[in-house]
PDB file of N, CA and C in Angstrom:
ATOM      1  N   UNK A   1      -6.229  -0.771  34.228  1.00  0.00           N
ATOM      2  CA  UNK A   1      -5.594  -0.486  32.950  1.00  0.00           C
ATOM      3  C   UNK A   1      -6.659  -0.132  31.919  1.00  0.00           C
ATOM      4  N   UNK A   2      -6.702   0.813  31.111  1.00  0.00           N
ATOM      5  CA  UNK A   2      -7.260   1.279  30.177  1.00  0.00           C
ATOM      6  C   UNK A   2      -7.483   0.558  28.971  1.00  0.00           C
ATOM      7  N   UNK A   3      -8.161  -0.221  28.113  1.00  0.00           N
ATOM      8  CA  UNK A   3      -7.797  -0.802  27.218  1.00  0.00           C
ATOM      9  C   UNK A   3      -7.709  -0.150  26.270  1.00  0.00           C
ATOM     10  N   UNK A   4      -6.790  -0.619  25.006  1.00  0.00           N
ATOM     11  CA  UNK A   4      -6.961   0.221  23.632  1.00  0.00           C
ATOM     12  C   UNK A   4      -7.913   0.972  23.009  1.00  0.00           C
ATOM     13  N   UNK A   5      -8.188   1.744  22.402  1.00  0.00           N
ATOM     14  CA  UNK A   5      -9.183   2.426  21.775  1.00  0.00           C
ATOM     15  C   UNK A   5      -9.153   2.058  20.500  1.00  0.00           C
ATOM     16  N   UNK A   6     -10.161   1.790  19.867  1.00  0.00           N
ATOM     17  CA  UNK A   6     -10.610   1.543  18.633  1.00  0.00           C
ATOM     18  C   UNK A   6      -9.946   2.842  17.219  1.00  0.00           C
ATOM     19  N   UNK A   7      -9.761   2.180  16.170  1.00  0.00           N
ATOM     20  CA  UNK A   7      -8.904   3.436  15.169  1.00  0.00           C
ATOM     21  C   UNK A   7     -10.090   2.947  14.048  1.00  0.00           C
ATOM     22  N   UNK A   8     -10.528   4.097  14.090  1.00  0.00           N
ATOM     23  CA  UNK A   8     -11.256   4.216  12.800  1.00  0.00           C
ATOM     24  C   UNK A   8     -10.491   4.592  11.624  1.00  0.00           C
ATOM     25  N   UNK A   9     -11.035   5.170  10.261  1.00  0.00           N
ATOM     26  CA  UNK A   9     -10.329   4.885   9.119  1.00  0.00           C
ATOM     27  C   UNK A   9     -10.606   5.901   8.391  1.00  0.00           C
ATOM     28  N   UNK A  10     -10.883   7.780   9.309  1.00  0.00           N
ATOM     29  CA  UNK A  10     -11.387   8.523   8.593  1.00  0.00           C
ATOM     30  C   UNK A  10      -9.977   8.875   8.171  1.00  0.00           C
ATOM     31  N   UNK A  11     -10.479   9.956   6.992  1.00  0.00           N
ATOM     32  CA  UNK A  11      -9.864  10.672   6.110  1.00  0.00           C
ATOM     33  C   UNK A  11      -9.046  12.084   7.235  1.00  0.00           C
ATOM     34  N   UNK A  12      -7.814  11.629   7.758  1.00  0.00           N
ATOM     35  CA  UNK A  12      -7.559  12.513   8.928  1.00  0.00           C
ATOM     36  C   UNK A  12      -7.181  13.667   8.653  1.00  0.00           C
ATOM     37  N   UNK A  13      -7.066  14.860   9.696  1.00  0.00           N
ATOM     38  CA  UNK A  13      -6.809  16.316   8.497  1.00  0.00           C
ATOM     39  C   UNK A  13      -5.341  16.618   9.077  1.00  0.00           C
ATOM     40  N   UNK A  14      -4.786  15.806   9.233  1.00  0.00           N
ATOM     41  CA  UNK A  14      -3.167  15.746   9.315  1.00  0.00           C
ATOM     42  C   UNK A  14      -2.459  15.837   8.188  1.00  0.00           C
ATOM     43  N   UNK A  15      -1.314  16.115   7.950  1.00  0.00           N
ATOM     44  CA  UNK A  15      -0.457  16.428   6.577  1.00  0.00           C
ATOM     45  C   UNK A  15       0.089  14.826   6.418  1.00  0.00           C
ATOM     46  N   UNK A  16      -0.187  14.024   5.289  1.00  0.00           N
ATOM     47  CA  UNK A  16       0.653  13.017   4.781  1.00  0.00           C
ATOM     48  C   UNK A  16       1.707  12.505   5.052  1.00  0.00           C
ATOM     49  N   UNK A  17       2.670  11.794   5.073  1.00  0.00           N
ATOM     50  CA  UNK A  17       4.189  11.695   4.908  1.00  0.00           C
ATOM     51  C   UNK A  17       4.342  11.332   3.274  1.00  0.00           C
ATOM     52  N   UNK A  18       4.533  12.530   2.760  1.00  0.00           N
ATOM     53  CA  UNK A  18       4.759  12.468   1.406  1.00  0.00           C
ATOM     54  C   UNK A  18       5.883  11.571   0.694  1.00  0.00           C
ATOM     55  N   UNK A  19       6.121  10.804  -0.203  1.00  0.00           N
ATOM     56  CA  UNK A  19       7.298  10.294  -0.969  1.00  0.00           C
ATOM     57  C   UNK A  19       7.232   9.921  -2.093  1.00  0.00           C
ATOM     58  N   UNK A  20       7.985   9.204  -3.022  1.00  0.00           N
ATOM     59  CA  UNK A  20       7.625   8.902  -4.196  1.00  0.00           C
ATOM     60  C   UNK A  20       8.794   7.381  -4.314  1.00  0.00           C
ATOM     61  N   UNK A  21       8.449   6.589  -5.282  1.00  0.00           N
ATOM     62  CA  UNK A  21       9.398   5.412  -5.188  1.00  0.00           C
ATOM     63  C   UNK A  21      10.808   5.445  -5.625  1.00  0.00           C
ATOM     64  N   UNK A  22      11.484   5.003  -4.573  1.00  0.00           N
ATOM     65  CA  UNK A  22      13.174   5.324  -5.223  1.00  0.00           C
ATOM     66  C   UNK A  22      13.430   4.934  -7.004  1.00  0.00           C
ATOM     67  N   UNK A  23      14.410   6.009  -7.005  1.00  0.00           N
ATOM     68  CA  UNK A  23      14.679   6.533  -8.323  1.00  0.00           C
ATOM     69  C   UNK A  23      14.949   4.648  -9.442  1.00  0.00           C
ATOM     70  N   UNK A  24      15.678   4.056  -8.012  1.00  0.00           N
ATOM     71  CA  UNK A  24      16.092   2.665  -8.686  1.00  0.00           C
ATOM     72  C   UNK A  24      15.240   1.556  -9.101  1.00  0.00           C
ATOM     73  N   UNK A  25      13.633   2.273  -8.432  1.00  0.00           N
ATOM     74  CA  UNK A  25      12.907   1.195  -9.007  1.00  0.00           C
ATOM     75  C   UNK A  25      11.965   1.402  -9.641  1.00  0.00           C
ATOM     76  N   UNK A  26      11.507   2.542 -10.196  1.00  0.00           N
ATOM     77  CA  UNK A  26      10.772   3.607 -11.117  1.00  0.00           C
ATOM     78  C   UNK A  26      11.274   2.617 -12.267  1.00  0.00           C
ATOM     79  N   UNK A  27       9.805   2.093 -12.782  1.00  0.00           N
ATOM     80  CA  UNK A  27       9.494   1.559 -14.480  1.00  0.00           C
ATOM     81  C   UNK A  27       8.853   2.635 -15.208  1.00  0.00           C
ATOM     82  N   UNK A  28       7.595   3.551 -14.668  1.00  0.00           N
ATOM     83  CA  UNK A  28       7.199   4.287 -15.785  1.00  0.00           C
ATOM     84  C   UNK A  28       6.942   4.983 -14.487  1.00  0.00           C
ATOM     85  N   UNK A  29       7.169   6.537 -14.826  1.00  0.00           N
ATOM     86  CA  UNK A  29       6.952   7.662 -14.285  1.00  0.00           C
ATOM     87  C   UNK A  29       7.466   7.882 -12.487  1.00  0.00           C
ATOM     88  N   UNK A  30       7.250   9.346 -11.816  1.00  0.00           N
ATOM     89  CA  UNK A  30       7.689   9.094 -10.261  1.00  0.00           C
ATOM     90  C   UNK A  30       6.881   9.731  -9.887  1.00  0.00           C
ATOM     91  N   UNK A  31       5.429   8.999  -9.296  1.00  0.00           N
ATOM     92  CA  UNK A  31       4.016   9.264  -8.896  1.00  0.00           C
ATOM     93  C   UNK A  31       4.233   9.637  -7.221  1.00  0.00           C
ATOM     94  N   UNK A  32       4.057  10.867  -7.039  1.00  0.00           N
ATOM     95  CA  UNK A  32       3.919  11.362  -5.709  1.00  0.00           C
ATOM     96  C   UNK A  32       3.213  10.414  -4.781  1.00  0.00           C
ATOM     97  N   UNK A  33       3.533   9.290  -3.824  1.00  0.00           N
ATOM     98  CA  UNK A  33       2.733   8.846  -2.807  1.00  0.00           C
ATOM     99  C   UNK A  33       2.296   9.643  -1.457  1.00  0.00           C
ATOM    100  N   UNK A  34       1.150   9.205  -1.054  1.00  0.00           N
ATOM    101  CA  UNK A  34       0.577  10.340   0.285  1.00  0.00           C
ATOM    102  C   UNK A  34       0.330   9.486   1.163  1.00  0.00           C
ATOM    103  N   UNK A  35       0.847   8.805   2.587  1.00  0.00           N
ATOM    104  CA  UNK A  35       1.059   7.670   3.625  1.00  0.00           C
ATOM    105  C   UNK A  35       0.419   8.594   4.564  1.00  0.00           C
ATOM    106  N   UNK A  36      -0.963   8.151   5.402  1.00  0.00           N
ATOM    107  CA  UNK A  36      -1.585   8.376   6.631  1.00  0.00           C
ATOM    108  C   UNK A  36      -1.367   7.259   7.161  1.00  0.00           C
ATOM    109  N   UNK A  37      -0.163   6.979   8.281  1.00  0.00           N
ATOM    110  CA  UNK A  37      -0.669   5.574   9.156  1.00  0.00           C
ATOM    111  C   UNK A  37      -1.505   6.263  10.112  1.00  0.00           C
ATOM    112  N   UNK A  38      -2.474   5.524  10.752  1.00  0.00           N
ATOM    113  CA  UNK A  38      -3.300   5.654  11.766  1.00  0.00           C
ATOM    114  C   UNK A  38      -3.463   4.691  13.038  1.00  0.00           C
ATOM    115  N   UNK A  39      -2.487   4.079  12.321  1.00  0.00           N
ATOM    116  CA  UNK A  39      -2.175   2.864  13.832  1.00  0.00           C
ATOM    117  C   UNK A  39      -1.387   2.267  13.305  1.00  0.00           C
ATOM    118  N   UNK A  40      -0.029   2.379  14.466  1.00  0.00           N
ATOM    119  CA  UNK A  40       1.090   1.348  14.393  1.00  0.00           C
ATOM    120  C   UNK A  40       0.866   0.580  15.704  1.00  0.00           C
ATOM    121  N   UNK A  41       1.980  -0.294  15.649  1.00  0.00           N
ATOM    122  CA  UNK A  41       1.861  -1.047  16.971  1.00  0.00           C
ATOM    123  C   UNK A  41       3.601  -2.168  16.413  1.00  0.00           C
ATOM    124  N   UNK A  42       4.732  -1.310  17.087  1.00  0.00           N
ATOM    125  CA  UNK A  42       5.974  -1.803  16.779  1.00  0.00           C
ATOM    126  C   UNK A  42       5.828  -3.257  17.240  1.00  0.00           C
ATOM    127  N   UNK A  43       5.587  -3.400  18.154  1.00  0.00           N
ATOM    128  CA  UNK A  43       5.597  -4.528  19.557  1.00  0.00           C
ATOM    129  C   UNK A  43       4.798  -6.162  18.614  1.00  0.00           C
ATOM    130  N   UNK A  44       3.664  -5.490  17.498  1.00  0.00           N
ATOM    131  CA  UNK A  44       3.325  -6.846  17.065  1.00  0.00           C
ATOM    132  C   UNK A  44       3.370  -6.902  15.349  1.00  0.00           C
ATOM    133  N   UNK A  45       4.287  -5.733  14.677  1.00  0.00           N
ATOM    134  CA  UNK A  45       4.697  -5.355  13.814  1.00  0.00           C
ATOM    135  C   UNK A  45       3.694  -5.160  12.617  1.00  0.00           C
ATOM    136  N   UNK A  46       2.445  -4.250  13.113  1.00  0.00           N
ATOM    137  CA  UNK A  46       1.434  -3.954  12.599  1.00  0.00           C
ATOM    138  C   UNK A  46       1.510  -2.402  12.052  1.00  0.00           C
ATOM    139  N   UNK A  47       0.982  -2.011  10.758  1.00  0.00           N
ATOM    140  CA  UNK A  47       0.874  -0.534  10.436  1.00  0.00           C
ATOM    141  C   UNK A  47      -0.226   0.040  10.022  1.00  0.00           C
ATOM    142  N   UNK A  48      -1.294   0.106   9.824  1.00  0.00           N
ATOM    143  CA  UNK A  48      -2.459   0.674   8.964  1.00  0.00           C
ATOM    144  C   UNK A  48      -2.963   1.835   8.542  1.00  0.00           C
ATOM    145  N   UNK A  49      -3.457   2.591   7.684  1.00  0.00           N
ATOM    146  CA  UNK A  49      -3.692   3.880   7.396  1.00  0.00           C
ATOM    147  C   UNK A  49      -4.456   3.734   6.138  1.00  0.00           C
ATOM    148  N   UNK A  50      -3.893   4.998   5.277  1.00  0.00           N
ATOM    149  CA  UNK A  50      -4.966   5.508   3.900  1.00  0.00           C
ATOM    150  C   UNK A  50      -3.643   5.909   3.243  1.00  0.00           C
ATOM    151  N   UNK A  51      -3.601   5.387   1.541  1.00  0.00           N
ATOM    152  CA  UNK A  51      -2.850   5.873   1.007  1.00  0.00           C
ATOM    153  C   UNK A  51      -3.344   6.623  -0.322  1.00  0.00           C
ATOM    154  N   UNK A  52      -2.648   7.343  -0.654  1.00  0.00           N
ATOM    155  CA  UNK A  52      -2.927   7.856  -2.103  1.00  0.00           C
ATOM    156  C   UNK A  52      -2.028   7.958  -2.805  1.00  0.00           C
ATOM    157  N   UNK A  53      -2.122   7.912  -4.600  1.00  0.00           N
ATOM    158  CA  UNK A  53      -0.821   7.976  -5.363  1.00  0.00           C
ATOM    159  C   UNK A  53      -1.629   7.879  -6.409  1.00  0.00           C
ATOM    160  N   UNK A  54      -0.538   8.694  -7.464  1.00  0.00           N
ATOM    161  CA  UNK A  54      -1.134   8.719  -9.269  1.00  0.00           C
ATOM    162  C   UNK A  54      -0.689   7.884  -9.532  1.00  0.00           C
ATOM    163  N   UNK A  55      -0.530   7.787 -11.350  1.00  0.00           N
ATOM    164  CA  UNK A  55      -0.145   6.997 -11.751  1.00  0.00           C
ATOM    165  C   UNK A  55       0.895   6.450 -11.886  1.00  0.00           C
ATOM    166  N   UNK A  56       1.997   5.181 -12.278  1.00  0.00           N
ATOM    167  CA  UNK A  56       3.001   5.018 -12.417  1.00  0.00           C
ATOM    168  C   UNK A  56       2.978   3.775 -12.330  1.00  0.00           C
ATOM    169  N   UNK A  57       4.438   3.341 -12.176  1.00  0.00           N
ATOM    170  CA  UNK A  57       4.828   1.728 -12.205  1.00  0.00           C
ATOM    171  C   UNK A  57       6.298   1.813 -11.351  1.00  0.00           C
ATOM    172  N   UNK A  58       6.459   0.836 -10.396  1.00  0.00           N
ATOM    173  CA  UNK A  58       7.725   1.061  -9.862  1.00  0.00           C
ATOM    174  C   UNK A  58       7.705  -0.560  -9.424  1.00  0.00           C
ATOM    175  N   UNK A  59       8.894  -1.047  -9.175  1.00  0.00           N
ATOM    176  CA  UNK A  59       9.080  -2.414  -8.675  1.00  0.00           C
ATOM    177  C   UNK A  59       9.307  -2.554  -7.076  1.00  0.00           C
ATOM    178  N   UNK A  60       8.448  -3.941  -6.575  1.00  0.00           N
ATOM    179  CA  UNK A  60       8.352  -3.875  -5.467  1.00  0.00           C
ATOM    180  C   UNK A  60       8.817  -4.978  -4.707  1.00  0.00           C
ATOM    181  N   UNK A  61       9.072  -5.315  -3.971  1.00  0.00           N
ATOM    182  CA  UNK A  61      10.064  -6.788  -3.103  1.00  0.00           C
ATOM    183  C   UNK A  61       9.841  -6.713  -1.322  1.00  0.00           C
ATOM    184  N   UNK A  62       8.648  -8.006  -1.487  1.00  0.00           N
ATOM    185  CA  UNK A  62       8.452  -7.742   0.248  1.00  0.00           C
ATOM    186  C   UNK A  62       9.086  -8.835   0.402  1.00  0.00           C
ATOM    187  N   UNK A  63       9.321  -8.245   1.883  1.00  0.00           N
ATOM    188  CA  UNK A  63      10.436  -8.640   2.901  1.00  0.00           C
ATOM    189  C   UNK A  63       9.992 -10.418   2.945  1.00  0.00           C
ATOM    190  N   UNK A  64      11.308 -11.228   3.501  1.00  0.00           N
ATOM    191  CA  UNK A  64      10.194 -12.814   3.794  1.00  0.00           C
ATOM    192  C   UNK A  64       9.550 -12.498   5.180  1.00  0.00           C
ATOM    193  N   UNK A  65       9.152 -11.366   5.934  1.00  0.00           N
ATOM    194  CA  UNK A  65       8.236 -11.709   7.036  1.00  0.00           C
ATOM    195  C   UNK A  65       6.894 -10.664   7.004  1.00  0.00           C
ATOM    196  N   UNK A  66       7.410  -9.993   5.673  1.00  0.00           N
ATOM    197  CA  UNK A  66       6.265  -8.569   5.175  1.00  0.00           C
ATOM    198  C   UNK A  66       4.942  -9.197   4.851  1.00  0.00           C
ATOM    199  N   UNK A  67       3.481  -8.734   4.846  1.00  0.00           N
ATOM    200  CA  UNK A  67       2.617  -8.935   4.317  1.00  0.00           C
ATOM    201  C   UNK A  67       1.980  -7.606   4.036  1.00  0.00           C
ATOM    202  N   UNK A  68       1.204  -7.314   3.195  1.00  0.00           N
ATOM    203  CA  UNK A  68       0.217  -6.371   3.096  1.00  0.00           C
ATOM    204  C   UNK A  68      -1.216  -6.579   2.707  1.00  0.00           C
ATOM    205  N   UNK A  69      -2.411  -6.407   3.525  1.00  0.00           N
ATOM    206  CA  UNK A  69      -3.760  -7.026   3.268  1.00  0.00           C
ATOM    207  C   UNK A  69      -3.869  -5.021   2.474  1.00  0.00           C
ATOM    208  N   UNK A  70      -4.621  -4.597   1.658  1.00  0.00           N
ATOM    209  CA  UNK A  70      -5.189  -3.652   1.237  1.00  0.00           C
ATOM    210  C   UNK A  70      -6.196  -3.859   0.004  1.00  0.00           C
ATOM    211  N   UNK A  71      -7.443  -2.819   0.527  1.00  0.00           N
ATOM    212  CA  UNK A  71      -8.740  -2.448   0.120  1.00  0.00           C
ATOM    213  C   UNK A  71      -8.898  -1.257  -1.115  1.00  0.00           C
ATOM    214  N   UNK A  72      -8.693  -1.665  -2.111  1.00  0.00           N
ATOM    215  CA  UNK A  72      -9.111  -0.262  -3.186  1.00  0.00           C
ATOM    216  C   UNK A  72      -9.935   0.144  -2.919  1.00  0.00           C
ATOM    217  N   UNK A  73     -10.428   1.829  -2.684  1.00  0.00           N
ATOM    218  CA  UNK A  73     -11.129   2.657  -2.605  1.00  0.00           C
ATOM    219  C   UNK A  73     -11.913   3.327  -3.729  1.00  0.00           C
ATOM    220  N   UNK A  74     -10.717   3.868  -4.101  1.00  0.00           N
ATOM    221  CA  UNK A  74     -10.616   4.703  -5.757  1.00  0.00           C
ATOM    222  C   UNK A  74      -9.883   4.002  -6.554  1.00  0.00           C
ATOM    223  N   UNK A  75     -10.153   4.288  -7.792  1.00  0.00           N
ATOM    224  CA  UNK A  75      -9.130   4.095  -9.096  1.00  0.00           C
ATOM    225  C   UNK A  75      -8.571   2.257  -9.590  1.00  0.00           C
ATOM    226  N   UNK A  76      -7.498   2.353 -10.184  1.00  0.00           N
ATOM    227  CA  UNK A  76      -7.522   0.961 -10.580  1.00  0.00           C
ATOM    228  C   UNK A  76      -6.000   1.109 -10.724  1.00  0.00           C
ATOM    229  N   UNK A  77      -5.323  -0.305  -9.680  1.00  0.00           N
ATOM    230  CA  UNK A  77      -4.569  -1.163  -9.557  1.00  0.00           C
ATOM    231  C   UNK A  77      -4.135  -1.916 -10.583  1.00  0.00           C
ATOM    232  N   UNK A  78      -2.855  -2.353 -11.005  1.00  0.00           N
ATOM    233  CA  UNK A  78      -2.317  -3.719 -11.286  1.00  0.00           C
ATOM    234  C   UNK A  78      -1.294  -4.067 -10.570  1.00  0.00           C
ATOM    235  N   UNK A  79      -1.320  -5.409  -9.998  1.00  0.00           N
ATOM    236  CA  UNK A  79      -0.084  -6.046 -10.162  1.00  0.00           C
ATOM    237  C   UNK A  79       0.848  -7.003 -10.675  1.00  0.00           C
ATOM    238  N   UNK A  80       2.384  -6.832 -10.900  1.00  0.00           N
ATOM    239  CA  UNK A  80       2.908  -7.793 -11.957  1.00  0.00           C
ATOM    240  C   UNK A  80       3.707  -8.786 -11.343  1.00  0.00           C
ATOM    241  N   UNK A  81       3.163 -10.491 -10.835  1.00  0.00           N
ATOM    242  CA  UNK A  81       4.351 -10.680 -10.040  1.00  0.00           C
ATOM    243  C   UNK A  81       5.512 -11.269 -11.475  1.00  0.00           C
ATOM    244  N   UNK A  82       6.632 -11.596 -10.998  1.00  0.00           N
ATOM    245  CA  UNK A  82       7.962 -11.679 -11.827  1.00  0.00           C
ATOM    246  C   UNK A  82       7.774 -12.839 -12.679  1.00  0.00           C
ATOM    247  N   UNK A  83       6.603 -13.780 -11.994  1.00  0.00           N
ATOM    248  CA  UNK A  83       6.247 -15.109 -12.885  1.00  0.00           C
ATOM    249  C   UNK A  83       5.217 -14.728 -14.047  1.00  0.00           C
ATOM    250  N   UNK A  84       4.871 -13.875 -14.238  1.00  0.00           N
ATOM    251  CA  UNK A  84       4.204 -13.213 -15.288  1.00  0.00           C
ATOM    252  C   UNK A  84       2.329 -12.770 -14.747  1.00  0.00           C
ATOM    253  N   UNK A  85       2.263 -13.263 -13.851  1.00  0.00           N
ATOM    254  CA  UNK A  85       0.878 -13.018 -13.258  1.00  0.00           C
ATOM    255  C   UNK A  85       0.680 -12.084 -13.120  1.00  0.00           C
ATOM    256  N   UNK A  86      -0.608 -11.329 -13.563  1.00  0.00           N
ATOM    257  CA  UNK A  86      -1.012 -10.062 -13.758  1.00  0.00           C
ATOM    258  C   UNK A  86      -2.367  -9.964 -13.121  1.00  0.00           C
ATOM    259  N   UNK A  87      -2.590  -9.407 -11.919  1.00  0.00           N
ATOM    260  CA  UNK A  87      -4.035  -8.617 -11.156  1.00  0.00           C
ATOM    261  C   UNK A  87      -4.328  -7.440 -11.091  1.00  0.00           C
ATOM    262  N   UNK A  88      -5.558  -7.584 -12.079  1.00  0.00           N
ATOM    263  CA  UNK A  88      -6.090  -5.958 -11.890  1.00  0.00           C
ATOM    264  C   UNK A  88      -7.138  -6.060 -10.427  1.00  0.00           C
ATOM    265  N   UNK A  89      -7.147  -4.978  -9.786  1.00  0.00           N
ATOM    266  CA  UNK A  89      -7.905  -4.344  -8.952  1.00  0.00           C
ATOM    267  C   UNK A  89      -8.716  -3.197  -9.001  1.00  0.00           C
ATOM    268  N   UNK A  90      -9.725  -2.943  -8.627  1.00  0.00           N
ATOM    269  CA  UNK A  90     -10.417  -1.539  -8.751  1.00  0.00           C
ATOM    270  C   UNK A  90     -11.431  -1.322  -7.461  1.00  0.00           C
ATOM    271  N   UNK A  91     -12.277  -0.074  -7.523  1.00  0.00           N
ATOM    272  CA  UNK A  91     -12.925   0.036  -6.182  1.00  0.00           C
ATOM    273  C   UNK A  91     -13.899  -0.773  -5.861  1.00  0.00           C
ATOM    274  N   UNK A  92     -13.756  -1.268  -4.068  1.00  0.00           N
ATOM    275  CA  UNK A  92     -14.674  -2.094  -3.594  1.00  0.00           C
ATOM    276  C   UNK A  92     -13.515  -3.446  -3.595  1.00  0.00           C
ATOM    277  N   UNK A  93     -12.428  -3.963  -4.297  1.00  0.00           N
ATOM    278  CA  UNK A  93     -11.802  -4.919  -4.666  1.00  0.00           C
ATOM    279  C   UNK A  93     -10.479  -5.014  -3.472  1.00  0.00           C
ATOM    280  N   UNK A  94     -10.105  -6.229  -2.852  1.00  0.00           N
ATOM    281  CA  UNK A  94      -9.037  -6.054  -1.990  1.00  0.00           C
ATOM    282  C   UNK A  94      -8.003  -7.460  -2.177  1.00  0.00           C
ATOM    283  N   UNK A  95      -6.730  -7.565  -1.760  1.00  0.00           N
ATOM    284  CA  UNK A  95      -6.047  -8.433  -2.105  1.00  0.00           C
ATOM    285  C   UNK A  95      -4.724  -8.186  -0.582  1.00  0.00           C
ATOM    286  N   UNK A  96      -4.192  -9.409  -0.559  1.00  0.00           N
ATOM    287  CA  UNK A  96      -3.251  -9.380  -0.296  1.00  0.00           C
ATOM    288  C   UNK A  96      -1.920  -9.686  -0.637  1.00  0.00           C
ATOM    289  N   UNK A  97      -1.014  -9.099  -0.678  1.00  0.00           N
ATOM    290  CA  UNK A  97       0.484  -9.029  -1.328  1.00  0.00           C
ATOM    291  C   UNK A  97       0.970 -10.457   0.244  1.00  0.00           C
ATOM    292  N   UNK A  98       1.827 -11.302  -0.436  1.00  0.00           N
ATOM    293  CA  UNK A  98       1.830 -11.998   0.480  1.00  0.00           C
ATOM    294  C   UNK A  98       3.895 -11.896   0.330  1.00  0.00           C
ATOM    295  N   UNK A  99       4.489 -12.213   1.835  1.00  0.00           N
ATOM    296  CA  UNK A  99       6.021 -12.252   2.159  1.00  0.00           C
ATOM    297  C   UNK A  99       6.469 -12.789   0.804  1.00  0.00           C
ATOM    298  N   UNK A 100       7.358 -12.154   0.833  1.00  0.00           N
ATOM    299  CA  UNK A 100       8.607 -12.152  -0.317  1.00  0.00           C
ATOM    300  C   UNK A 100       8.045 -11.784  -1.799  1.00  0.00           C
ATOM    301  N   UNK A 101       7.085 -11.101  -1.780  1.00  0.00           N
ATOM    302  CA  UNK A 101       6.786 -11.098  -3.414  1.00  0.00           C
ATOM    303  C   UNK A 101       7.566 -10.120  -4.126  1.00  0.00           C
ATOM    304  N   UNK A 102       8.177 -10.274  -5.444  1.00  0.00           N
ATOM    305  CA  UNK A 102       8.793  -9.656  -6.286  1.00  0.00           C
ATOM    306  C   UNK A 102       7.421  -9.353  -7.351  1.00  0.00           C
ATOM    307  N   UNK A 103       7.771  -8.062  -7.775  1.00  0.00           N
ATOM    308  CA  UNK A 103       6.896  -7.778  -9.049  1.00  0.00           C
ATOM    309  C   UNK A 103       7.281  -6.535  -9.290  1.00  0.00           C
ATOM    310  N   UNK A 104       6.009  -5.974  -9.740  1.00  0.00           N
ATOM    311  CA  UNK A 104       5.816  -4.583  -9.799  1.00  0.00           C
ATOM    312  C   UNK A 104       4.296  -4.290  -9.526  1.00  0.00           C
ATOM    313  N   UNK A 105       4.547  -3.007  -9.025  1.00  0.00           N
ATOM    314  CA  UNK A 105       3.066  -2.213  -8.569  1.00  0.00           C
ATOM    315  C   UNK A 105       2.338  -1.320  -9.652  1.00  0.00           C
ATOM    316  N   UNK A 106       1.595  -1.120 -10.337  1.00  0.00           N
ATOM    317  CA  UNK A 106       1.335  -0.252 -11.061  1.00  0.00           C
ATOM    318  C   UNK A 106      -0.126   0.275 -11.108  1.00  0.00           C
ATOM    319  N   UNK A 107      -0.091   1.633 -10.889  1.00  0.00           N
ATOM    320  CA  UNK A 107      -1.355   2.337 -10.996  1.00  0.00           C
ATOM    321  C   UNK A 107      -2.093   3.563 -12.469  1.00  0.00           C
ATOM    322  N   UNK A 108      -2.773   2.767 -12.962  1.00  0.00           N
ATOM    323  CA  UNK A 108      -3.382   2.729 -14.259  1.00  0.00           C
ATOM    324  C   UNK A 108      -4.169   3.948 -14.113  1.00  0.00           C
ATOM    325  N   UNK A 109      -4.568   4.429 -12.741  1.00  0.00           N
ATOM    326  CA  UNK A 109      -5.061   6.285 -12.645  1.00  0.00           C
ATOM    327  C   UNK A 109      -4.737   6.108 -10.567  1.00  0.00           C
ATOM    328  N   UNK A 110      -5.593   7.472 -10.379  1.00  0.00           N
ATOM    329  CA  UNK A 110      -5.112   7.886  -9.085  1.00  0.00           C
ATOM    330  C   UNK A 110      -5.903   7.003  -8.307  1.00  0.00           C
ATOM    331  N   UNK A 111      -5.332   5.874  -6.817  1.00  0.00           N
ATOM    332  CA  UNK A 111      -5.658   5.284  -6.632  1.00  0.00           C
ATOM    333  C   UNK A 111      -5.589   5.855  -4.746  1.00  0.00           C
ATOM    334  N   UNK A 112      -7.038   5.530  -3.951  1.00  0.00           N
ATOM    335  CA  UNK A 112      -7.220   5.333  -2.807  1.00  0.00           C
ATOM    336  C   UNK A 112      -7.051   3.957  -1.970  1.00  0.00           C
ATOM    337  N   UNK A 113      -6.283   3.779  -1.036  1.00  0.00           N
ATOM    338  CA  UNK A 113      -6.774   3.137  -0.744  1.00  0.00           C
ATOM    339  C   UNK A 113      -6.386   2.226   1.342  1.00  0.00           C
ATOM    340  N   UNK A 114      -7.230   1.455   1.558  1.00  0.00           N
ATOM    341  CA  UNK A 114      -6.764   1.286   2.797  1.00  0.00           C
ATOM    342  C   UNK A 114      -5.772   0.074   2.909  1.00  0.00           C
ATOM    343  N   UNK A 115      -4.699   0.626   4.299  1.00  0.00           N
ATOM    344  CA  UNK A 115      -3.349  -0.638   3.786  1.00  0.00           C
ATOM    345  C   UNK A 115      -3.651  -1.439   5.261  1.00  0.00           C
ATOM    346  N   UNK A 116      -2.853  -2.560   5.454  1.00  0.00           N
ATOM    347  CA  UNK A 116      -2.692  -2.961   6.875  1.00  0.00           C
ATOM    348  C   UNK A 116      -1.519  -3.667   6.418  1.00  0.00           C
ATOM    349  N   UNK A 117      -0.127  -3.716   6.919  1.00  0.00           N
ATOM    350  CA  UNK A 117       1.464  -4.705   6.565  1.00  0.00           C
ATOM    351  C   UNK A 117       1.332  -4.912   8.302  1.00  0.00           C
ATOM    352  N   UNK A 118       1.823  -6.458   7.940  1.00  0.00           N
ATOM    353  CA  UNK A 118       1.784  -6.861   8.895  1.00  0.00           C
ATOM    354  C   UNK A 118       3.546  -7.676   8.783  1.00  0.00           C
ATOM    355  N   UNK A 119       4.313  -7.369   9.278  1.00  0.00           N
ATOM    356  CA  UNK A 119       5.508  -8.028   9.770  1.00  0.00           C
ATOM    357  C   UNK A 119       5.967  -8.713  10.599  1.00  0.00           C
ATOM    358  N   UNK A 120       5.964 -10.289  10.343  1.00  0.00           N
ATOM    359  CA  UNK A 120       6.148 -10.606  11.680  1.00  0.00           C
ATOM    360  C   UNK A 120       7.219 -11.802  11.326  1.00  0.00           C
TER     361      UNK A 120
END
């Protein structure tokens, strides 16, 4: 049997899966997002890639088995959870969004960066 191959984290020259945040949860503006996954793996409910997106604010609600570990690259992050807690992020800076969080996401300029959600 072959074992897995290693996924690096370049900048791939594949086209995006473009979107932007539903209309219902848009707080300020509807910032084009750009999704490269580069490794899924359904079986242990893993996703990882490179994202990009301007600015904006939209509200966000992970799942109770969602997590997301991600690495700012570029630009600068906030997040708002619903208890009033406020984290800025910027490049070099990483955090994880942990199951069930309510808030909002907001990006203060155009932000890079690497994701990994882990669902389990």
């Amino acid at each position: 049997m072959t074992p897995p191959a290693i996924q690096t984290f370049e900048q791939p020259d594949t086209a995006p899966v473009v979107d932007q945040p539903r209309v219902e949860r848009r707080e300020v503006g509807a910032p084009e997002r750009r999704t490269w996954t580069l490794y899924e793996s359904a079986t242990d409910g893993i996703s990882a890639g490179i994202w990009h997106c301007g600015p904006g604010r939209w509200r966000i609600a992970f799942g109770p088995r969602e997590h997301e570990y991600f690495f700012v690259l570029e630009g600068r992050a906030r997040l708002h959870s619903v208890d009033g807690t406020v984290t800025d992020l910027g490049p070099g800076q990483a955090a994880v969004i942990p199951a069930g969080f309510r808030g909002s996401f907001e990006l203060l300029e155009r932000v890079r960066k690497h994701f990994v959600v882990v669902e389990r």
